[in-house]
Protein backbone atom coordinates (compact mmCIF):
# COMPACT_ATOMS: atom_id res chain seq x y z
CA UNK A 1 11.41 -12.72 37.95
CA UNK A 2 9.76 -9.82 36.09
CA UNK A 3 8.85 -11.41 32.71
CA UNK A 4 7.23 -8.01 30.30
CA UNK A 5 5.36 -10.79 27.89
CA UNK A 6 3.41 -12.52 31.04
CA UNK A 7 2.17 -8.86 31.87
CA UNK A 8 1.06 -7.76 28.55
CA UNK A 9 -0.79 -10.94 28.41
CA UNK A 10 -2.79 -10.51 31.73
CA UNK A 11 -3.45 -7.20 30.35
CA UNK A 12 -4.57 -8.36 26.89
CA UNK A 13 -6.66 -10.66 28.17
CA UNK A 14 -9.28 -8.26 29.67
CA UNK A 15 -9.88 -6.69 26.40
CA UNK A 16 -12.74 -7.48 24.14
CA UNK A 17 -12.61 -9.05 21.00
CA UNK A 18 -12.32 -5.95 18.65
CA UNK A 19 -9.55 -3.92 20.69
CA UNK A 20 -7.77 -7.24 21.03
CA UNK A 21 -7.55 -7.44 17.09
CA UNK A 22 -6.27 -3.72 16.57
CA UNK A 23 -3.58 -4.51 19.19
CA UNK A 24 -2.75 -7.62 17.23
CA UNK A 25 -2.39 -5.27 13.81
CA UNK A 26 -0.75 -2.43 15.43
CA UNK A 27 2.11 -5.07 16.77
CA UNK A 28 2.25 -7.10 13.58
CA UNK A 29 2.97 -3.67 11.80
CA UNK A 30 3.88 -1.08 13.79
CA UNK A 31 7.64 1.26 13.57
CA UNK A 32 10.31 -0.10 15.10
CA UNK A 33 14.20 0.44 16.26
CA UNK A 34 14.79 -2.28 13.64
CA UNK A 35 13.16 -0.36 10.90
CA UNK A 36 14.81 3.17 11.73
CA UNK A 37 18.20 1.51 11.60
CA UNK A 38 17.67 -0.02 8.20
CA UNK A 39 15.85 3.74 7.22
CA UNK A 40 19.09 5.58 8.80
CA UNK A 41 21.59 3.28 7.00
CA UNK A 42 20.00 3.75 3.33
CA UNK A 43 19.62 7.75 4.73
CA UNK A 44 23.20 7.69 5.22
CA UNK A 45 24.11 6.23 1.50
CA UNK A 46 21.86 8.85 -0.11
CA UNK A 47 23.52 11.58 1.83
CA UNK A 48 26.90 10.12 0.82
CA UNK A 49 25.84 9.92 -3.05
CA UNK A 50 25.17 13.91 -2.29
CA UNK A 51 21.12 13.36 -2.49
CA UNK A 52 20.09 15.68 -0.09
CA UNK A 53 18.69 19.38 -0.04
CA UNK A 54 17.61 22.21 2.05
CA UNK A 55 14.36 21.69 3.89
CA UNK A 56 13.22 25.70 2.92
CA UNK A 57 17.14 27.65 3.01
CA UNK A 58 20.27 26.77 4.74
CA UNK A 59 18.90 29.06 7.20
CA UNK A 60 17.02 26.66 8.00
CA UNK A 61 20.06 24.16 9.09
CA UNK A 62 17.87 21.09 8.38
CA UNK A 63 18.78 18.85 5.55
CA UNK A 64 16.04 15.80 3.85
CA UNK A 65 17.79 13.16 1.78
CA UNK A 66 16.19 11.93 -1.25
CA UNK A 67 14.02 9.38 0.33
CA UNK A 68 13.31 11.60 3.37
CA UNK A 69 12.09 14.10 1.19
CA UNK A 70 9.40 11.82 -0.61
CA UNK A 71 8.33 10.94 2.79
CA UNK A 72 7.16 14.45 3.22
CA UNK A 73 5.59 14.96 0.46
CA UNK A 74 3.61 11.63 0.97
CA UNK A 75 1.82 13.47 3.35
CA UNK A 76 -1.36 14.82 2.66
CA UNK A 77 -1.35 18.61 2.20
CA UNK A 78 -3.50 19.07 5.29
CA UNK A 79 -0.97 17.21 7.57
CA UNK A 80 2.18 18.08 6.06
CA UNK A 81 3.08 21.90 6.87
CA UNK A 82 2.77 21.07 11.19
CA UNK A 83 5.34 18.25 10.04
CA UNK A 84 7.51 20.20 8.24
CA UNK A 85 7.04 22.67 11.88
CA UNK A 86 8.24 20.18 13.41
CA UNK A 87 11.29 19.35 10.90
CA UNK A 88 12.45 23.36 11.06
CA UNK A 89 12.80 23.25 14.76
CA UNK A 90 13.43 19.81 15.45
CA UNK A 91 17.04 20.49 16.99
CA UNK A 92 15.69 22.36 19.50
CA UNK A 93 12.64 19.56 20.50
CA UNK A 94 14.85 16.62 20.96
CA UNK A 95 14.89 15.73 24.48
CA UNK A 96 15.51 12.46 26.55
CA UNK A 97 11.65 12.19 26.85
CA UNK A 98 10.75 12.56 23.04
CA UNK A 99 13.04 10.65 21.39
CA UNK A 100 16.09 7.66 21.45
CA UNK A 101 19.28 6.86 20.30
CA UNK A 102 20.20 4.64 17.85
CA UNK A 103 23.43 2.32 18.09
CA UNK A 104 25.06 4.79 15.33
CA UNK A 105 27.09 8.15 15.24
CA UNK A 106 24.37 10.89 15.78
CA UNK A 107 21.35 8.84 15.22
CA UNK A 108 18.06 9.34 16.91
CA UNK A 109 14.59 9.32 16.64
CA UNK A 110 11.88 11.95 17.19
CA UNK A 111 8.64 11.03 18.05
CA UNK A 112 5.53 13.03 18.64
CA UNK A 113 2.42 11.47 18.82
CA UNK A 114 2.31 9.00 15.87
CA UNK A 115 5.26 10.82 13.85
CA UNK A 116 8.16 9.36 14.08
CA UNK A 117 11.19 10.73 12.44
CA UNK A 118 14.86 9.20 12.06
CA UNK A 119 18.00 12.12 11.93
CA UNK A 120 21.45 12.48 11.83
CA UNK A 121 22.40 15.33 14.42
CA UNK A 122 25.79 16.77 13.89
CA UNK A 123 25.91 20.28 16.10
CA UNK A 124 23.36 22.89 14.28
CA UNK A 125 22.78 20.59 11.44
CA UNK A 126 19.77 18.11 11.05
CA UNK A 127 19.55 15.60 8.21
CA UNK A 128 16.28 13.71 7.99
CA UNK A 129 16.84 10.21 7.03
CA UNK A 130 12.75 9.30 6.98
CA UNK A 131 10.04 10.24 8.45
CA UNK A 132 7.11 7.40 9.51
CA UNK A 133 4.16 6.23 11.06
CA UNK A 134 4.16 5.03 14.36
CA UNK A 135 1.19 2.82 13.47
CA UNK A 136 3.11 1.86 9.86
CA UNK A 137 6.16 -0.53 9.04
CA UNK A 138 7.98 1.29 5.95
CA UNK A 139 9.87 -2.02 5.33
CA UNK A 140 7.01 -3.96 5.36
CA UNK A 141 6.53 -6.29 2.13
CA UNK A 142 3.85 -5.82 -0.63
CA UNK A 143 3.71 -8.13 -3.44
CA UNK A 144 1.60 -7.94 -6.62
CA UNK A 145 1.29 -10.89 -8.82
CA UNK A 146 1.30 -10.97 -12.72
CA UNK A 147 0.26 -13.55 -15.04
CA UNK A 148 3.00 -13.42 -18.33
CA UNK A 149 0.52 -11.34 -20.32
CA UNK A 150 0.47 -8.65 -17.76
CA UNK A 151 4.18 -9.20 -16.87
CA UNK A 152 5.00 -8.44 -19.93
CA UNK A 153 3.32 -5.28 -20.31
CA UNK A 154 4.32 -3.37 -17.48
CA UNK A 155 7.86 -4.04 -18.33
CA UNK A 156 6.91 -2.66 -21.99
CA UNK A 157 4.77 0.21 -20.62
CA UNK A 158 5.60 1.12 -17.04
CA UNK A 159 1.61 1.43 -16.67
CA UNK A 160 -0.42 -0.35 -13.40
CA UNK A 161 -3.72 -1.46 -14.62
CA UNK A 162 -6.50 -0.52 -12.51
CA UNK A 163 -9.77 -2.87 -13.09
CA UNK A 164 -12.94 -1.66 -13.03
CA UNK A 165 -14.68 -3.17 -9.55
CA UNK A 166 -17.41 -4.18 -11.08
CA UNK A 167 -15.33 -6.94 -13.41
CA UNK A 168 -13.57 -8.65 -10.42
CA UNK A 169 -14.93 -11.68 -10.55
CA UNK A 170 -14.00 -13.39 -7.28
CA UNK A 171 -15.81 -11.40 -5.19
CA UNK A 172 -20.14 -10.65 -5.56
CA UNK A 173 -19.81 -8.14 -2.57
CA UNK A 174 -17.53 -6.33 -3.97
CA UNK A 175 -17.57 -2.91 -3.28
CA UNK A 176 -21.10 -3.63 -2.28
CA UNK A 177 -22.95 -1.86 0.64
CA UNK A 178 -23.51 -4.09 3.40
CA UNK A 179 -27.52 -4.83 4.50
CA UNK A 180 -27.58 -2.45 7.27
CA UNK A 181 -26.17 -0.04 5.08
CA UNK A 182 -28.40 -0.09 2.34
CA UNK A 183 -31.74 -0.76 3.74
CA UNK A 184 -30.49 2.19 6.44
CA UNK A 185 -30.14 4.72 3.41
CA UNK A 186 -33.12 2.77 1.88
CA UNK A 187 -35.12 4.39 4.53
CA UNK A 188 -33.77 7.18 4.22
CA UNK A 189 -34.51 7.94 0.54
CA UNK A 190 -37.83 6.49 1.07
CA UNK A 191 -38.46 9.41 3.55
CA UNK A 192 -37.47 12.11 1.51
CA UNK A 193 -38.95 10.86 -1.47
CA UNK A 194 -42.05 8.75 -0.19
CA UNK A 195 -42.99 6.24 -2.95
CA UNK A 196 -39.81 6.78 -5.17
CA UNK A 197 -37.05 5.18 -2.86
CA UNK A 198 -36.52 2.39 -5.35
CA UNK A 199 -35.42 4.26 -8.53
CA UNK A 200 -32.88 5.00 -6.25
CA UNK A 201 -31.34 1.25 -5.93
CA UNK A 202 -29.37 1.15 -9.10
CA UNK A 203 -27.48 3.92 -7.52
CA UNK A 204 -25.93 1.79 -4.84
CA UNK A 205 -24.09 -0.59 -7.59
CA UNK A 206 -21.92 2.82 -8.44
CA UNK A 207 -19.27 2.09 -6.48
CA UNK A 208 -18.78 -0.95 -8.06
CA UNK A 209 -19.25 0.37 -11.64
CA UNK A 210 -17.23 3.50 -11.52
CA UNK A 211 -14.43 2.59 -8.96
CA UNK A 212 -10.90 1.21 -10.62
CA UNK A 213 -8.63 -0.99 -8.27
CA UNK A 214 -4.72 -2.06 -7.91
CA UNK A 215 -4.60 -4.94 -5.66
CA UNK A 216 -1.60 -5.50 -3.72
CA UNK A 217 -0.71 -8.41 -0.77
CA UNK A 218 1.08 -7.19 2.44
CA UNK A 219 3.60 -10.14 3.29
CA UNK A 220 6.78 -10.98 4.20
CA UNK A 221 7.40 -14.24 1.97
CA UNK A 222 5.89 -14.87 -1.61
CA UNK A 223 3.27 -17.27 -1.49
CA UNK A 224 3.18 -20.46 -3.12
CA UNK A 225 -1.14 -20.20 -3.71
CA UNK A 226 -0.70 -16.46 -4.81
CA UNK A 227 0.83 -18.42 -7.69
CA UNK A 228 -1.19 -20.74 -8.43
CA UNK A 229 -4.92 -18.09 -8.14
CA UNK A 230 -3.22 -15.15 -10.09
CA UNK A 231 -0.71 -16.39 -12.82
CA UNK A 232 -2.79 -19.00 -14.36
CA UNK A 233 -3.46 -18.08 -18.13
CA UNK A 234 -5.30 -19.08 -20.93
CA UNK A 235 -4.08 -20.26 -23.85
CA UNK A 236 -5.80 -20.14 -27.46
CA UNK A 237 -5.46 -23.60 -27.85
CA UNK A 238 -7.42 -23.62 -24.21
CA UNK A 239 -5.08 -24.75 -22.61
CA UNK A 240 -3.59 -23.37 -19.03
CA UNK A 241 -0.13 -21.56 -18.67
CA UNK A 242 1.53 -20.60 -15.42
CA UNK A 243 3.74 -17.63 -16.55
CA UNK A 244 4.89 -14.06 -15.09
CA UNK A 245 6.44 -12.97 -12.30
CA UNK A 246 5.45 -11.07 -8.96
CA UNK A 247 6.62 -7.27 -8.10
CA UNK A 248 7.78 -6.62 -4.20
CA UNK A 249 7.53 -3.60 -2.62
CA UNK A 250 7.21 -1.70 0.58
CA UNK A 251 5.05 0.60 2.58
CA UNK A 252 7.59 3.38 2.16
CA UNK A 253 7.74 3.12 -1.44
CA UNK A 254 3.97 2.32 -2.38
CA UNK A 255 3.88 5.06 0.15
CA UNK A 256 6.25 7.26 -2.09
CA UNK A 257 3.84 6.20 -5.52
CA UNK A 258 0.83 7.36 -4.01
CA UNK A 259 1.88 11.00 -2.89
CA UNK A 260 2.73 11.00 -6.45
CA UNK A 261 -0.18 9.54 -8.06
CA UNK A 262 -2.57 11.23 -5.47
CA UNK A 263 -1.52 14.72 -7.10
CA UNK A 264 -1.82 13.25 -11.19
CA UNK A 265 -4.62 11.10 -10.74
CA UNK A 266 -6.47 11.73 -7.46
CA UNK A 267 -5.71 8.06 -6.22
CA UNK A 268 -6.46 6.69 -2.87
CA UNK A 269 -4.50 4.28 -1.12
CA UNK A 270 -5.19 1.98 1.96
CA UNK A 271 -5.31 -0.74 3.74
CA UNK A 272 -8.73 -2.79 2.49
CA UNK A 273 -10.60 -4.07 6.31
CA UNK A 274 -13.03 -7.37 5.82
CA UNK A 275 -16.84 -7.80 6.72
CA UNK A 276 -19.81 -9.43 7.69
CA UNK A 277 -21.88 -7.94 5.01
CA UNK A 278 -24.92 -9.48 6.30
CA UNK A 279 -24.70 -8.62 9.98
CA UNK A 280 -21.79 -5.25 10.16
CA UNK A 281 -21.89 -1.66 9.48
CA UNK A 282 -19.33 0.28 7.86
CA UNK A 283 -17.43 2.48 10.15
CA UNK A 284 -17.52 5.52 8.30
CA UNK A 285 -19.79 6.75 5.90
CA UNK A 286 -17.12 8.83 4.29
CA UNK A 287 -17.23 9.30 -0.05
CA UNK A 288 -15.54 6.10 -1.40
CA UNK A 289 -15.03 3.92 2.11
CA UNK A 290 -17.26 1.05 0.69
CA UNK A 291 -14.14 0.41 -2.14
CA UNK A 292 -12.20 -0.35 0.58
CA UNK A 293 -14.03 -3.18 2.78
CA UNK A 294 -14.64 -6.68 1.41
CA UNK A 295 -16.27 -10.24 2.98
CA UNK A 296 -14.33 -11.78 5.33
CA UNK A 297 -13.37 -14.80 4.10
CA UNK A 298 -10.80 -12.69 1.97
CA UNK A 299 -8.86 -11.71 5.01
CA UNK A 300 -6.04 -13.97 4.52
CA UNK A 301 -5.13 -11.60 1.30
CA UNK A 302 -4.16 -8.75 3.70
CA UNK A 303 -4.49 -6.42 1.14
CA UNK A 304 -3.60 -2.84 0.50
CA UNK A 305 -5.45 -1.43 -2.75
CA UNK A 306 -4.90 2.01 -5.12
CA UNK A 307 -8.32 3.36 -6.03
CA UNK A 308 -9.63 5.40 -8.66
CA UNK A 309 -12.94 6.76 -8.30
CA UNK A 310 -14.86 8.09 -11.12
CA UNK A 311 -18.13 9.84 -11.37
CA UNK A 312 -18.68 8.31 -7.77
CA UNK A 313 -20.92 8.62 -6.09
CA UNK A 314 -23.20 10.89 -8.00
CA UNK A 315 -22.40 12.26 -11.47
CA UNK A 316 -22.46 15.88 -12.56
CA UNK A 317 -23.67 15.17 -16.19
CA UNK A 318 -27.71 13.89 -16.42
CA UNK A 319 -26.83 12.33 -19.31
CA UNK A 320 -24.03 10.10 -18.03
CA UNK A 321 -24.28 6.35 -18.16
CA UNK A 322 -21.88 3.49 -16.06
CA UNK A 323 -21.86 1.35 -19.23
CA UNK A 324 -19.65 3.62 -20.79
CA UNK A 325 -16.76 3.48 -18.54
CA UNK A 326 -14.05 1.60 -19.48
CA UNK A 327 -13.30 -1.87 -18.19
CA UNK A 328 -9.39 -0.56 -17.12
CA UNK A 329 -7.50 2.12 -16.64
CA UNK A 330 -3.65 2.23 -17.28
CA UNK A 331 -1.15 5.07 -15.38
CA UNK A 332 1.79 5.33 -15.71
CA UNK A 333 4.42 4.74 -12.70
CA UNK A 334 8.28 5.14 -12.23
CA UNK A 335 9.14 1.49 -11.80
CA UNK A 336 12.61 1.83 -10.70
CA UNK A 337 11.27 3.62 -7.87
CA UNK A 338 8.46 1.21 -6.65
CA UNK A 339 10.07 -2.19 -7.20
CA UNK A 340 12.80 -3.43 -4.79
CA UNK A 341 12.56 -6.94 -6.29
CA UNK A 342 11.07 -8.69 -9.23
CA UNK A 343 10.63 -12.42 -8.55
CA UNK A 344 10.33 -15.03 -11.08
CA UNK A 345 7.10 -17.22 -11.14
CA UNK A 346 8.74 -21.14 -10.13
CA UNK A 347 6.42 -22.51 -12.54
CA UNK A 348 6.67 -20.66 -15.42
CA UNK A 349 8.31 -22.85 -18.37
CA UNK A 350 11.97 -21.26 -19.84
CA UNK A 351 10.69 -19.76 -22.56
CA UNK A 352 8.56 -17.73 -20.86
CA UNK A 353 11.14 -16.92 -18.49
CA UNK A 354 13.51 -16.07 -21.56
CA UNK A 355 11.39 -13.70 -22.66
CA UNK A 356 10.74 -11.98 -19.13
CA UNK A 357 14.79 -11.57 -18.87
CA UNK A 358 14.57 -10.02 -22.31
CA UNK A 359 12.25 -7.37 -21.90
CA UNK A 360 13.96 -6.29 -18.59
CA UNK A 361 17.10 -6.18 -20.73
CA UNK A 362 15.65 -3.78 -23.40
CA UNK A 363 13.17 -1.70 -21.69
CA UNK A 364 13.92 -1.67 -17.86
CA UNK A 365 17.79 -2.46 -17.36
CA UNK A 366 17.94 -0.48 -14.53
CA UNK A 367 15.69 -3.48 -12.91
CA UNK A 368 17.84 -6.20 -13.89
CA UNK A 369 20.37 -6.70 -11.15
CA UNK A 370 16.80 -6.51 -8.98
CA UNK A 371 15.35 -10.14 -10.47
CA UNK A 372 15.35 -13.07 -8.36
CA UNK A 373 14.51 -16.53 -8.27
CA UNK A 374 11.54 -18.01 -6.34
CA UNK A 375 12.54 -19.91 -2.99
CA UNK A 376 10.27 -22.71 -3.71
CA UNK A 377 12.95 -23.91 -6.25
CA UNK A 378 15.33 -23.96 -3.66
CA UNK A 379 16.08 -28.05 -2.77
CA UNK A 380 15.07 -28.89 0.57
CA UNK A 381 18.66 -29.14 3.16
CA UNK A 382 18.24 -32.50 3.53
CA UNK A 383 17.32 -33.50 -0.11
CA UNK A 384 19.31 -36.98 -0.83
């Protein structure tokens, strides 16, 4: 008997090392029917709450619900008007060869290349439910964990803060060049400026000086020693509190927050890649890649990370000096938008908890019906 798994094993098996660990990313997080029914469904309840407009004119006989609309303009402003080509005449490109079905009334998918885009045809008229990523699960998880301090701040203020590079302690390569890197543009400098290279040095620690980071986790459960490394908090009487709570996400909607935030504060998003920093090379050179690569041993974290980059990597003012940055930087975000759930920390004591439930109350009650308990308080099935 044919068995589909045994072949894409024999096939997998040829590949080297590298390729093999791409494949293994591009499975673990890739679209799928799954996703586009769960996108169409929450398309349809938009479209029945009347959130849905004109792609350019009703000449146009395409429709984009709310969320289908914030999917376009998530796109970079480069990519996006050969998608929204695409969207105008999509009725007319559908075929049996570019797209499927989905088990619902008038659902389908469109796919070109890496787009991928869920509808709702009805004769003339198109209504865009989402549009995706081939490469990129909109559904998948993100978490971000909060000690109470910070908890209870972004409930007051609605702000993310972004931490200077330079101040994460965990990490000494952070946002450092790797060897080959550095003595590589070493050499470089030393040719074009023979004797002078090494005034140049302190230059390569402005990444880490003038870059501000978000860190977020891409997972599908909350994880018991994400609680225990980021909620831990000092007391003044020195002693250690476990406190806060951690905010879930998904690709679609940090997705949604960053074609915002890339327009009001010229933040990048992606997914951070790990390192030999002794013995690799970056794979692009491009203005600000370094922020996003770290040693290997953090791989587990899976992270995806906002940047800020500021006065990177050369400034414009002579006179400018790294020591004057500041250590953070708030901005603001809509929080009803990003957060699908808020989960309580399992170790945090009541009163802490109390307080958490407060604040939601008074400054964020739109987030309230959205808090949840931890599953590691759940008993165990067979618990006498």
């Amino acid at each position: 008997m044919f068995d589909p798994t045994l072949q894409l094993a024999d096939s997998l098996e040829s590949l080297p090392n590298d390729k093999r660990s791409v494949f293994a990313r591009l499975v673990e997080n890739q679209f799928s029917q799954e996703s586009a029914l769960v996108l169409f469904d929450e398309g349809i309840q938009e479209e029945t709450r009347g959130e849905v407009q004109w792609l350019e004119s009703e000449m146009s006989h395409v429709l984009l619900t709310r969320s289908g609309k914030l999917d376009l303009e998530s796109i970079s402003l480069t990519k996006r008007p050969p998608v929204m080509d695409i969207l105008a005449s999509i009725a007319n490109r559908i075929n049996a060869t570019n797209s499927y079905q989905l088990p619902r009334p008038n659902a389908f998918v469109f796919k070109e290349q890496f787009l991928r885009v869920v509808v709702k045809m009805e004769g003339n008229l198109v209504t865009v439910m989402a549009i995706a990523n081939a490469q990129i699960n909109p559904l998948r998880k993100i978490w971000r964990y909060f000690k109470q301090s910070r908890a209870e701040s972004i409930i007051r203020s609605s702000e993310l803060y972004f931490c200077r590079a330079d101040l994460l302690t965990a990490d000494p390569y952070e946002c450092r060049l790797p060897v080959k890197v550095a003595e590589r543009t070493r050499k470089a400098l030393e040719f074009v400026y023979p004797g002078k290279s090494e005034g140049f040095v302190p230059s390569f620690e402005l990444p880490r000086k003038s870059s501000y980071v978000c860190c977020w986790r891409m997972q599908e459960h909350e994880s018991y020693l994400a609680w225990k490394h980021y909620c831990q908090q000092k007391e003044q009487d020195g002693t250690s509190a476990e406190g806060g709570f951690a905010l879930q996400t998904t690709q679609r909607r940090m997705f949604h927050l960053h074609g915002k935030l890339r327009t009001s504060h010229d933040v990048y998003c992606r997914q951070v890649e790990y390192l030999d920093h002794w013995n690799d090379d970056l794979p692009s050179h491009d203005i600000g890649e370094v922020v996003f690569w770290k040693a290997y041993w953090f791989s587990d974290e899976r992270e995806l990370r906002l940047a800020l980059l500021r006065h990177y990597p050369w400034s414009s003012s002579p006179d400018w000096n790294p020591s004057q940055l500041r250590k953070g930087e708030p901005v603001h975000v809509d929080l009803e938008a990003l957060v699908e759930t808020i989960v309580l920390n399992p170790f945090a004591s009541n009163s802490q908890l109390e307080q958490l439930r407060k604040l939601i109350g008074e400054h964020r009650r739109q987030l309230e019906s959205r808090v949840r308990e931890s599953v590691i308080l759940r008993k165990p099935p067979l618990e006498a």
